[in-house]
N, C-alpha and C. Protein backbone atom coordinates (compact mmCIF):
# COMPACT_ATOMS: atom_id res chain seq x y z
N UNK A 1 247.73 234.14 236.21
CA UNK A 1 248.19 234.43 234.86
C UNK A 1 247.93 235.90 234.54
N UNK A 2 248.67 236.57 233.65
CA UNK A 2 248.58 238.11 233.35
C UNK A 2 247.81 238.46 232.24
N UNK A 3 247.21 239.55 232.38
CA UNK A 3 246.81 239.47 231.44
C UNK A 3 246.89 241.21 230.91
N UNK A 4 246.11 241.42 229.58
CA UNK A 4 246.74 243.15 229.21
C UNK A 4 245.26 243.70 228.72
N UNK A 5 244.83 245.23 229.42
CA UNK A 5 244.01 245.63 228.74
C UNK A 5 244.59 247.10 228.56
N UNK A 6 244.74 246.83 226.77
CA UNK A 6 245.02 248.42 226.53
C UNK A 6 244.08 248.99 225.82
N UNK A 7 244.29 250.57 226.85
CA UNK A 7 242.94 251.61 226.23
C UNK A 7 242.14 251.32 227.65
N UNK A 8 242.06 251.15 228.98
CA UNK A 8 241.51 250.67 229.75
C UNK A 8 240.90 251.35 230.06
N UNK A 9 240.76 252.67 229.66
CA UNK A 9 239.98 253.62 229.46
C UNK A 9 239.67 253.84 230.81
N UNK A 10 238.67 253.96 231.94
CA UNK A 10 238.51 254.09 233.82
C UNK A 10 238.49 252.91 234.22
N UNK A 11 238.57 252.07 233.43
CA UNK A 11 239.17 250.58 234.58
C UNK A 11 237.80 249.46 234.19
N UNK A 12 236.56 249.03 233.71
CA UNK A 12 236.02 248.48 233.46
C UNK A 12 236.38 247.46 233.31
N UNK A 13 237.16 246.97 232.73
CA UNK A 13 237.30 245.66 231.52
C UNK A 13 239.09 245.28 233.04
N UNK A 14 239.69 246.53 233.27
CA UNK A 14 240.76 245.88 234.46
C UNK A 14 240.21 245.38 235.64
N UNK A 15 239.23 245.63 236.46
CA UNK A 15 238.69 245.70 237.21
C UNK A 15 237.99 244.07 237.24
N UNK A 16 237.25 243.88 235.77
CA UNK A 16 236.94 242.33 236.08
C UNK A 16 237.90 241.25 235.85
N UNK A 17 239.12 242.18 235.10
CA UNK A 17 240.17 240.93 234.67
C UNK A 17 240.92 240.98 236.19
N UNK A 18 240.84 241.70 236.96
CA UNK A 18 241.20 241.56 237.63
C UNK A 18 240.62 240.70 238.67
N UNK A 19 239.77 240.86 239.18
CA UNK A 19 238.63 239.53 240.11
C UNK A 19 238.75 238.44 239.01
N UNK A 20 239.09 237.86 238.07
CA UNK A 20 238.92 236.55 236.89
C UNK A 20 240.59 236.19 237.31
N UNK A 21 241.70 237.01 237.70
CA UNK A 21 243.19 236.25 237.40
C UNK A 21 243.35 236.02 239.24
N UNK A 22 242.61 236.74 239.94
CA UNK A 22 242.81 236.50 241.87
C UNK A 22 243.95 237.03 241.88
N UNK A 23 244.15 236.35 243.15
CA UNK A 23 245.68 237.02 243.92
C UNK A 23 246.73 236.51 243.14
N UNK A 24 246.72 235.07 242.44
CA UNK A 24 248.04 234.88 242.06
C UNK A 24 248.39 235.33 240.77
N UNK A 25 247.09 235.91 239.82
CA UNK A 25 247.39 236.79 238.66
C UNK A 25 247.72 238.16 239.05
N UNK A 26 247.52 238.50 237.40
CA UNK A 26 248.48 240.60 237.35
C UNK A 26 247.88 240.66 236.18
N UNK A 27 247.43 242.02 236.42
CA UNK A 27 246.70 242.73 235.06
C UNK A 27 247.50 244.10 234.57
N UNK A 28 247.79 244.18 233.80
CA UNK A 28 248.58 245.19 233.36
C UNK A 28 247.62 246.25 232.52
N UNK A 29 247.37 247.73 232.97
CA UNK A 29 246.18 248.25 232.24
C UNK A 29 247.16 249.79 231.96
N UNK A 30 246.72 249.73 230.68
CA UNK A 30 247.51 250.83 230.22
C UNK A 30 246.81 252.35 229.12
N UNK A 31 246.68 253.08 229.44
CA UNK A 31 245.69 254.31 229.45
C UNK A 31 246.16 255.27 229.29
N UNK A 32 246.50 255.92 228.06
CA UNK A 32 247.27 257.35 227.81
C UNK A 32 246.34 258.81 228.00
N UNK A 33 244.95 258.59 228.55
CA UNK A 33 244.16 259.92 228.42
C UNK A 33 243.96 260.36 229.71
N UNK A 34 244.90 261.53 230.31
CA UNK A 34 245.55 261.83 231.64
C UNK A 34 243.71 261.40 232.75
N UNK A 35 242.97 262.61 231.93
CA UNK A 35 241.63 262.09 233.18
C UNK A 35 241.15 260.53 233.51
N UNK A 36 241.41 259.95 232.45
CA UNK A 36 240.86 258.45 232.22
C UNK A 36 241.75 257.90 233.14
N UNK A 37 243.28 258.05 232.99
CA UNK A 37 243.76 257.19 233.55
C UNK A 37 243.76 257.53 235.30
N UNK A 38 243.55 258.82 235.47
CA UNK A 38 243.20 259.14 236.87
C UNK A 38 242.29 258.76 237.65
N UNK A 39 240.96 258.93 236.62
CA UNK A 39 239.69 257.88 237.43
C UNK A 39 240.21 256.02 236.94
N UNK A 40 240.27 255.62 236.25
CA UNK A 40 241.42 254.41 236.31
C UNK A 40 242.32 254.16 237.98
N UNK A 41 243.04 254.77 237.87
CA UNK A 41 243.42 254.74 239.48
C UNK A 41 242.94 254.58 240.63
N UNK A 42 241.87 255.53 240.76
CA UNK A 42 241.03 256.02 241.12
C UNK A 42 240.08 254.75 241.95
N UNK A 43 239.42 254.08 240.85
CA UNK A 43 238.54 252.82 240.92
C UNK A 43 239.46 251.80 241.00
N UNK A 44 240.72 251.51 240.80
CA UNK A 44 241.87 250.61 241.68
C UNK A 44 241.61 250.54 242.92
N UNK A 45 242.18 251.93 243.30
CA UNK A 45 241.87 251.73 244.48
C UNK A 45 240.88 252.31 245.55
N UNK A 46 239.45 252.26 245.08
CA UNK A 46 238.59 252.15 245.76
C UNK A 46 237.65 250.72 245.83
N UNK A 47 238.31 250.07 245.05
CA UNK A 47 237.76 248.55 244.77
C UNK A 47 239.20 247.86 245.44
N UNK A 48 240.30 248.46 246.51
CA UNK A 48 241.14 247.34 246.35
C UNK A 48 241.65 246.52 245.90
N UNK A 49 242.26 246.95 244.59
CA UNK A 49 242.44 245.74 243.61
C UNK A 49 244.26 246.02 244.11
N UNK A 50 244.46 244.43 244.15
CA UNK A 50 246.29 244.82 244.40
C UNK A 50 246.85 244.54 243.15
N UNK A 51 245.73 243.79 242.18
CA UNK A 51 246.86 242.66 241.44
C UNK A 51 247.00 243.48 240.08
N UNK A 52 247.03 245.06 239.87
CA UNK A 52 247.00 245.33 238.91
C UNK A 52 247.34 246.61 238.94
N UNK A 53 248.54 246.66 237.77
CA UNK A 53 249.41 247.69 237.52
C UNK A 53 248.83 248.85 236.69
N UNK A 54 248.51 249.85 236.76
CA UNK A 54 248.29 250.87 235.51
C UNK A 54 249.55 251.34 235.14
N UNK A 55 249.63 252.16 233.93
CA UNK A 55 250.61 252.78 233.18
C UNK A 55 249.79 254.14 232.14
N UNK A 56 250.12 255.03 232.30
CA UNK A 56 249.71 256.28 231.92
C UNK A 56 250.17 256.29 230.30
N UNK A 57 250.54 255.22 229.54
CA UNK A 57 250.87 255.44 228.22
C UNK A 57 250.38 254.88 227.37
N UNK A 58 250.35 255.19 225.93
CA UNK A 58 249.93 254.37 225.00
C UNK A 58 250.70 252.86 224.46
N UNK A 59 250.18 252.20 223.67
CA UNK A 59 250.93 250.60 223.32
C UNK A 59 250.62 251.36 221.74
N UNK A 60 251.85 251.32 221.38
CA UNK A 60 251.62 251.06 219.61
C UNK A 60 252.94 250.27 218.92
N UNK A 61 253.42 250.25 217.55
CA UNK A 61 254.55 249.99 217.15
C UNK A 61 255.97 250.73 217.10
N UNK A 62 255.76 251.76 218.23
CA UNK A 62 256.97 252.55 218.28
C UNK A 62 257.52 252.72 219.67
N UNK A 63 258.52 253.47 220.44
CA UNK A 63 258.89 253.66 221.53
C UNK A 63 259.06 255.57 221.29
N UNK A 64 258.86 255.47 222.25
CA UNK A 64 259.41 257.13 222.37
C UNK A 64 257.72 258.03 223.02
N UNK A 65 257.35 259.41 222.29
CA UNK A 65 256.58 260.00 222.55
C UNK A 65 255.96 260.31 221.50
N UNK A 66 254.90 260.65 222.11
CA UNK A 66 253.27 260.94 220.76
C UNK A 66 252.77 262.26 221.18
N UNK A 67 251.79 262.46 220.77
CA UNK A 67 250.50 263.30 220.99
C UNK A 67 249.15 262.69 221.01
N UNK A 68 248.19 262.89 221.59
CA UNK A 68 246.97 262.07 221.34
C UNK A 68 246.42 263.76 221.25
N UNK A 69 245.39 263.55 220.25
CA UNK A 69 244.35 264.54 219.31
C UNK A 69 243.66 264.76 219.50
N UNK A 70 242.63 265.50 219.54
CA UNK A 70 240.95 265.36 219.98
C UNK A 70 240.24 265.94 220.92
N UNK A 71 239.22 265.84 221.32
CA UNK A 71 238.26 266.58 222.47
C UNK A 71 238.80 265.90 223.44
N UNK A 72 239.62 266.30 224.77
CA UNK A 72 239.68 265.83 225.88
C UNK A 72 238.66 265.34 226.64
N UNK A 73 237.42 265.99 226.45
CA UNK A 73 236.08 265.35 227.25
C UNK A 73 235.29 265.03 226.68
N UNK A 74 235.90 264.44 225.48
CA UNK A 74 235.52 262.67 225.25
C UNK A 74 236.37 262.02 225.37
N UNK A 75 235.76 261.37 226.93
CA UNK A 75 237.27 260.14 227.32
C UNK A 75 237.24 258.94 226.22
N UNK A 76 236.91 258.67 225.00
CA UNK A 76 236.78 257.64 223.87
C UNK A 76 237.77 258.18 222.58
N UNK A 77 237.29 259.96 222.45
CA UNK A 77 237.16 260.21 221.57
C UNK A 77 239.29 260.70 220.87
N UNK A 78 240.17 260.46 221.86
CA UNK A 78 241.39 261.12 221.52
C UNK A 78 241.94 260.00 220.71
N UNK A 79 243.13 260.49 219.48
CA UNK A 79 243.36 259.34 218.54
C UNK A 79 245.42 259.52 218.79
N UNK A 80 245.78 258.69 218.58
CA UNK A 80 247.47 258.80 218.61
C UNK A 80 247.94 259.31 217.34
N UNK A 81 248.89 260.33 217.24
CA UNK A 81 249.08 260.60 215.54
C UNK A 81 250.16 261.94 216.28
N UNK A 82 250.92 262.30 215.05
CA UNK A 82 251.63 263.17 215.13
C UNK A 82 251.67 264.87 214.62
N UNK A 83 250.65 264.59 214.02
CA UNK A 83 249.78 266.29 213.74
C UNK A 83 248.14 266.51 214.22
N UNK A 84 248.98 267.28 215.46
CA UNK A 84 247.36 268.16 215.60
C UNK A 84 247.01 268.92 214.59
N UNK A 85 245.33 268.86 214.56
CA UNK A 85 245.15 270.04 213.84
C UNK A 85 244.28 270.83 214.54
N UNK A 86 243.81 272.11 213.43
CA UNK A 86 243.46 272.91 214.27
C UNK A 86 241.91 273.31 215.11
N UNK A 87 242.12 273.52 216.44
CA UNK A 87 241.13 273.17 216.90
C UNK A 87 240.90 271.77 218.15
N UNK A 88 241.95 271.39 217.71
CA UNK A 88 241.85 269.75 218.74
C UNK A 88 242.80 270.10 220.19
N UNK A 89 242.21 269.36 220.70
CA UNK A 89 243.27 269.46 221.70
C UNK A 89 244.42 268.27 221.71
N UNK A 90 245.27 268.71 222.24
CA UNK A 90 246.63 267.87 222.62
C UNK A 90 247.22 267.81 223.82
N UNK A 91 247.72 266.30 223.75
CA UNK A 91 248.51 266.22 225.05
C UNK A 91 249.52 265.16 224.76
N UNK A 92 250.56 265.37 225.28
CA UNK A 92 251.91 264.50 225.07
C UNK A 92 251.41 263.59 225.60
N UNK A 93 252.36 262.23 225.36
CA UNK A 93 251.82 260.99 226.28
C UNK A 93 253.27 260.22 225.68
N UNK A 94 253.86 259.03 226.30
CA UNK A 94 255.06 258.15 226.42
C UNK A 94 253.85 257.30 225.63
N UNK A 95 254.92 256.39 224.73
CA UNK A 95 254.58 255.28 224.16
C UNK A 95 255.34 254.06 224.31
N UNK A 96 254.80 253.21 224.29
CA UNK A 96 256.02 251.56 223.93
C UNK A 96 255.04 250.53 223.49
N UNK A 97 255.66 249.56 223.48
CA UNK A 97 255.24 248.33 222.34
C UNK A 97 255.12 247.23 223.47
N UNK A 98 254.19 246.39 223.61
CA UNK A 98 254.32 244.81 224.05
C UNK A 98 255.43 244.53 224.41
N UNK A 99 256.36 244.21 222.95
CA UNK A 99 257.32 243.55 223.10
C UNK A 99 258.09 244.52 223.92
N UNK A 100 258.29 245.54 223.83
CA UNK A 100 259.70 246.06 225.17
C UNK A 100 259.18 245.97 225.87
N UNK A 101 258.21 246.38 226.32
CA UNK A 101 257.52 246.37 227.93
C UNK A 101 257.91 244.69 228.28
N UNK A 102 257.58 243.72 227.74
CA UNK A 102 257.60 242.48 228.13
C UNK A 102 259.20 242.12 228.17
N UNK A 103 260.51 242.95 227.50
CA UNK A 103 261.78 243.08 227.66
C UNK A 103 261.85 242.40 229.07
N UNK A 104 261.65 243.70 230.01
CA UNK A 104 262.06 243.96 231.27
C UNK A 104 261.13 243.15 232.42
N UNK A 105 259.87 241.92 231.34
CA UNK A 105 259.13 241.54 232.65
C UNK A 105 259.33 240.23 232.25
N UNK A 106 258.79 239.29 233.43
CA UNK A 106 258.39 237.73 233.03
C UNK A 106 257.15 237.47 233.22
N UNK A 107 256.39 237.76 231.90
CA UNK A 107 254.58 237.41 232.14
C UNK A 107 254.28 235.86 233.28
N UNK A 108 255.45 235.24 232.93
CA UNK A 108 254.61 233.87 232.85
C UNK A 108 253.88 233.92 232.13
N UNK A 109 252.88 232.95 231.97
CA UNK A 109 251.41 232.92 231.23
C UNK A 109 250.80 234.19 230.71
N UNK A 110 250.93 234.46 229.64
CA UNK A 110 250.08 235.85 229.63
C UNK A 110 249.01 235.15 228.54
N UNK A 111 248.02 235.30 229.18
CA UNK A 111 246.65 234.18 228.54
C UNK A 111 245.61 235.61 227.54
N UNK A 112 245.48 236.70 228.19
CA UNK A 112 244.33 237.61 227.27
C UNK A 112 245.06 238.97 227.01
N UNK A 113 244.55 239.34 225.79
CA UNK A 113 244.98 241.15 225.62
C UNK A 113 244.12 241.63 225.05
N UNK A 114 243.31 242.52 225.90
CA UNK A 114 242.32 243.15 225.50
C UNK A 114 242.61 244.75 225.16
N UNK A 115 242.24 245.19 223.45
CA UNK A 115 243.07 246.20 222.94
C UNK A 115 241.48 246.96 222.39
N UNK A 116 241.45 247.87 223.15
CA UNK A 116 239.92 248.92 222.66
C UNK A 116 241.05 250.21 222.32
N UNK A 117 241.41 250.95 221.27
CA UNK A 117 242.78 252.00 221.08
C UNK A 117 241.96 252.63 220.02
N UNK A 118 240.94 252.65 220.28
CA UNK A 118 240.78 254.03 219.16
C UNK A 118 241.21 253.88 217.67
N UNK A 119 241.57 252.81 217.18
CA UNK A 119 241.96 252.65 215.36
C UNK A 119 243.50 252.22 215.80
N UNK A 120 243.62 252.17 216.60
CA UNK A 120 245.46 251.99 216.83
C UNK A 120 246.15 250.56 216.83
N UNK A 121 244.23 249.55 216.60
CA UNK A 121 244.54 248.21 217.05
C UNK A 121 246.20 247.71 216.20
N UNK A 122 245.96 247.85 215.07
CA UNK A 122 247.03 247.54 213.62
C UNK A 122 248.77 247.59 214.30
N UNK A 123 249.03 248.76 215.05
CA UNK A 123 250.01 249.18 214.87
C UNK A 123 250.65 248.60 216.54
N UNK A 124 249.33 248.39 217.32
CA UNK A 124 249.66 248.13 218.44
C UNK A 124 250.51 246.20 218.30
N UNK A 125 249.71 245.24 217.63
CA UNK A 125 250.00 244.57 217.31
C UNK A 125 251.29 244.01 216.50
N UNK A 126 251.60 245.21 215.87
CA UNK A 126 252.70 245.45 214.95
C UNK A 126 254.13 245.21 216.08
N UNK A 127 253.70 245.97 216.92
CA UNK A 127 254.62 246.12 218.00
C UNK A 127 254.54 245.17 219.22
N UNK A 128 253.94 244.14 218.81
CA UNK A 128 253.65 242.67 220.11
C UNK A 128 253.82 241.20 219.12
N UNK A 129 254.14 241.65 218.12
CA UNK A 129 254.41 240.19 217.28
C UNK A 129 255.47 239.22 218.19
N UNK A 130 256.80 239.55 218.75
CA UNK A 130 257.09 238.87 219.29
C UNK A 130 256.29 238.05 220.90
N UNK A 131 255.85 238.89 221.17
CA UNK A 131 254.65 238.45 222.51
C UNK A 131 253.58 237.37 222.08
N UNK A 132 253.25 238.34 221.14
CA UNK A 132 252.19 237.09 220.85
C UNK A 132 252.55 235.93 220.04
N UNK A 133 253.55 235.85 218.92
CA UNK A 133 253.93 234.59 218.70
C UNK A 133 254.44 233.87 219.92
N UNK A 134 255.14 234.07 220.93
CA UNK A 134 255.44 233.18 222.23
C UNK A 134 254.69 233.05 223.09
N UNK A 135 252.99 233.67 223.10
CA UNK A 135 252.66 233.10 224.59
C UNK A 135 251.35 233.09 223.85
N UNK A 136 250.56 233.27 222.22
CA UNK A 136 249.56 232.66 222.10
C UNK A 136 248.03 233.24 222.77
N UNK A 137 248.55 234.76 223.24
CA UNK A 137 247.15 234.99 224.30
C UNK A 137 246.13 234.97 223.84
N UNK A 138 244.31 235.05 224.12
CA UNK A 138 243.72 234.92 223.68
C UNK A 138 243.33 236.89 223.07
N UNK A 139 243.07 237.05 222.17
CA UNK A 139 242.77 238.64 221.74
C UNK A 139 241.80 238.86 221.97
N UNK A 140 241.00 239.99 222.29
CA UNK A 140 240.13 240.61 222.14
C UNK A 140 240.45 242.28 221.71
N UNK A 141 239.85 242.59 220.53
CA UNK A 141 239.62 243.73 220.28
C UNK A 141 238.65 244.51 219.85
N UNK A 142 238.58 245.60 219.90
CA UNK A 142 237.10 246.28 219.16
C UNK A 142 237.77 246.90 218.36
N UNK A 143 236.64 247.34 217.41
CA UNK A 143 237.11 247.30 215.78
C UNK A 143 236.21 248.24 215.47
N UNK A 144 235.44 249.73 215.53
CA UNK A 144 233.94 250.12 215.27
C UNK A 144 234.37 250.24 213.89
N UNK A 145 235.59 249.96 212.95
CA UNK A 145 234.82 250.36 211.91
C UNK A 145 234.02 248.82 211.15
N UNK A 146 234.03 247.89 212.00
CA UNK A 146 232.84 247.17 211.29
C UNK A 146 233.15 246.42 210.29
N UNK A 147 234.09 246.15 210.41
CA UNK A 147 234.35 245.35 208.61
C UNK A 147 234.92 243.89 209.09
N UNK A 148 234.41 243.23 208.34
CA UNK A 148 234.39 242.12 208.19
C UNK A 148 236.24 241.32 208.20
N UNK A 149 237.09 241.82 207.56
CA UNK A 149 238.79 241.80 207.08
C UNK A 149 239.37 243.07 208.06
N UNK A 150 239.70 243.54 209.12
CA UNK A 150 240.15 244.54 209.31
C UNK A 150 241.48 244.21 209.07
N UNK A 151 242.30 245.68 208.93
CA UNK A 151 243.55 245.90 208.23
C UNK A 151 244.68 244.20 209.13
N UNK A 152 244.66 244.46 210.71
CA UNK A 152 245.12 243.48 211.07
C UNK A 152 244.58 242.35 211.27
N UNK A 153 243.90 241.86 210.57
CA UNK A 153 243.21 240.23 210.50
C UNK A 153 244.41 239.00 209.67
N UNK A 154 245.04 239.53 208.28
CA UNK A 154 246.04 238.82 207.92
C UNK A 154 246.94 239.19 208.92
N UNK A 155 247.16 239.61 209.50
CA UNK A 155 248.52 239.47 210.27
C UNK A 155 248.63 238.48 211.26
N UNK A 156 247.52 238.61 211.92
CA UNK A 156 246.73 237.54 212.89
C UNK A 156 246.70 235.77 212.20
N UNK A 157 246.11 236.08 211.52
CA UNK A 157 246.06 235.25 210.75
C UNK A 157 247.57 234.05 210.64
N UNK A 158 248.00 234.92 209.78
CA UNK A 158 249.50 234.69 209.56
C UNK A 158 250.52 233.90 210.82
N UNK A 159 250.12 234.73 212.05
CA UNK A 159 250.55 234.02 213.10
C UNK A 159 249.36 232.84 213.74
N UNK A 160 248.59 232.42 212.96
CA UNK A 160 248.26 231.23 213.62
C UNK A 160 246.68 231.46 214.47
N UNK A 161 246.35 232.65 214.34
CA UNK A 161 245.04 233.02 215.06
C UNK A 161 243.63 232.81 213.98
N UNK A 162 242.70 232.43 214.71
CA UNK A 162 241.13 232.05 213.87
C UNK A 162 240.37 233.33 214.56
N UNK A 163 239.43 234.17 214.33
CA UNK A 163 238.42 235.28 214.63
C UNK A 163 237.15 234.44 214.47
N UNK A 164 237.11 234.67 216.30
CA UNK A 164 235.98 233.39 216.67
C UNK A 164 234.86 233.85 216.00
N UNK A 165 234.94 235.03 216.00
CA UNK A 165 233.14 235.77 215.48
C UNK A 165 233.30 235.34 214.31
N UNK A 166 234.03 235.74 213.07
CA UNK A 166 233.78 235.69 211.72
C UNK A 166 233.55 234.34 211.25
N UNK A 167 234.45 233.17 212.25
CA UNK A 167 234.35 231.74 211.81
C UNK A 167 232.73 230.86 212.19
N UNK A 168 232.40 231.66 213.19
CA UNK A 168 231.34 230.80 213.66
C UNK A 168 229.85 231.95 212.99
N UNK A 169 229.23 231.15 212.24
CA UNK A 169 228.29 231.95 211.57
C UNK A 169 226.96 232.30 212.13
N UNK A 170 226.93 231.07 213.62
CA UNK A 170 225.87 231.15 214.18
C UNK A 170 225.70 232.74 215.07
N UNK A 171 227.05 233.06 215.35
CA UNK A 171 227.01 234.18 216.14
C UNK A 171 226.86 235.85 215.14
N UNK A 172 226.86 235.51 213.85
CA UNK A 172 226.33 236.98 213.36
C UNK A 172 228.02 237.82 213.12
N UNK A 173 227.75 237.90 211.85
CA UNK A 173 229.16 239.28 211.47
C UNK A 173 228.19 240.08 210.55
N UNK A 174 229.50 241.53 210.52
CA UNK A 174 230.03 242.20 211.10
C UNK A 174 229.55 242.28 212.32
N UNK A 175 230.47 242.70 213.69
CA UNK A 175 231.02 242.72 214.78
C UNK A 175 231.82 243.67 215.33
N UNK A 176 231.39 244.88 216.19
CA UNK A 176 232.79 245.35 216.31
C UNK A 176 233.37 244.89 217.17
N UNK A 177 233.10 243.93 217.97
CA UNK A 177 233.91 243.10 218.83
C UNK A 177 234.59 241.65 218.19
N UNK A 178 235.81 241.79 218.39
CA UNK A 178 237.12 240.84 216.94
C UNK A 178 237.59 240.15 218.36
N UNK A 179 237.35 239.08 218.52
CA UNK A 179 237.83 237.59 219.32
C UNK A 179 238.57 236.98 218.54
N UNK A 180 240.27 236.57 218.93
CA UNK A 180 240.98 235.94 217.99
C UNK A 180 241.85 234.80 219.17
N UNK A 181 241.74 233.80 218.74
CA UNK A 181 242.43 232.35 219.54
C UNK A 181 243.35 231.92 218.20
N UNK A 182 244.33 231.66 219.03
CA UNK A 182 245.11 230.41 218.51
C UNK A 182 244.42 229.39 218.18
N UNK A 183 245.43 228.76 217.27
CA UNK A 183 244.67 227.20 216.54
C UNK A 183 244.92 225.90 217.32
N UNK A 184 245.84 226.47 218.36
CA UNK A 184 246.93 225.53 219.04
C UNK A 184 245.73 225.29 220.16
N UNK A 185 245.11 226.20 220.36
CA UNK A 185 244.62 226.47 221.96
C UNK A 185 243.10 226.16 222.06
N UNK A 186 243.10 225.71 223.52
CA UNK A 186 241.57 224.81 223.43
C UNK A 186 240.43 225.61 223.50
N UNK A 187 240.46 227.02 223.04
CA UNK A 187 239.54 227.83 223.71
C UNK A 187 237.92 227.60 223.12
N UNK A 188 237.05 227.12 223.51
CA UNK A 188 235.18 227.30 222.80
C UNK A 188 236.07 226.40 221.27
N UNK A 189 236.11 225.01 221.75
CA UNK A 189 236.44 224.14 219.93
C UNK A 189 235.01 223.93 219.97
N UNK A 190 234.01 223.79 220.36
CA UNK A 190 232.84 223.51 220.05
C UNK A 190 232.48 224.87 218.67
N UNK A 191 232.88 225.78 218.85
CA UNK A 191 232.44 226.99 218.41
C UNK A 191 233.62 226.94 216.74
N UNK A 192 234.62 226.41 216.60
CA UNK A 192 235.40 226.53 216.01
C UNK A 192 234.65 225.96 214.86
């Protein structure tokens, strides 16, 4: 089964989704910060991983091209937006959305999407509504600003998703780590 980590930043989070889906899964890891996504590569393939694609671009709610902002050497620290200012550095980068990317593919099963984007979670989602209303994956995102409602929680919501952290009280909120399942789906009902 496939699964998506965007923001994969040098491959961490691809690297184990990748040993978790084997040979007959595909991980799709997608990384717009040119060094990141180079050591990204990099640790592909020095770990032999076959089952997983990188892509040098960002995921948000638009298609076309961006800029990402910021100190280049902080591989965390670059944000997507369309005015540099002054002092930051810049670098072009290609953008697309879930849903086109998923146009031209057949996930099969696409079971997890793991979205660490720097504040971009909102918009990335914006642009996977059709994905995720049809295949239900399980979310994971980070969230540092900490809040309890982030901007995309009703949206989530709306389509049918519970935020395992906020529902289960035993595990402690605020969180910047935002776990969101379907209602449909059997994932931890003990926890529900």
């Amino acid at each position: 089964f496939p699964s998506h980590d965007i923001g994969a930043n040098i491959g961490v989070y691809s690297l184990y989704g990748a040993r978790i889906v084997g040979s007959r899964g595909k991980v799709y890891a997608f990384e717009p910060n040119p060094p990141c996504f180079e050591i990204l590569q990099q640790n592909l393939q020095l770990n032999s991983i076959q089952n997983t694609e990188a892509f040098p671009k960002a995921v948000s709610a638009f298609l076309g091209k961006s800029i990402l902002k910021g100190e280049s050497s902080r591989w965390n620290a670059l944000r997507l937006g369309s005015q540099a200012q002054a002092g930051e550095g810049i670098v072009e980068i290609s953008v697309t959305t879930l849903d086109n990317f998923f146009a031209s593919r057949d996930p099969g099963k696409l079971r997890v999407i793991k979205i660490d984007a720097e504040g971009e979670e909102d918009n990335i989602l914006a642009g996977a509504i059709h994905t995720i209303s049809k295949f239900h994956p399980l979310l994971i995102l980070e969230d540092l600003g900490l809040s309890s409602e982030p901007s995309y929680h009703k949206r989530l919501t709306c389509l049918g998703y519970w935020n395992l952290l906020r529902e289960n009280r035993n595990l402690g909120t605020p969180s910047a780590n935002k776990i969101y399942y379907h209602t449909t789906d059997q994932i931890l009902p003990s926890l529900r």
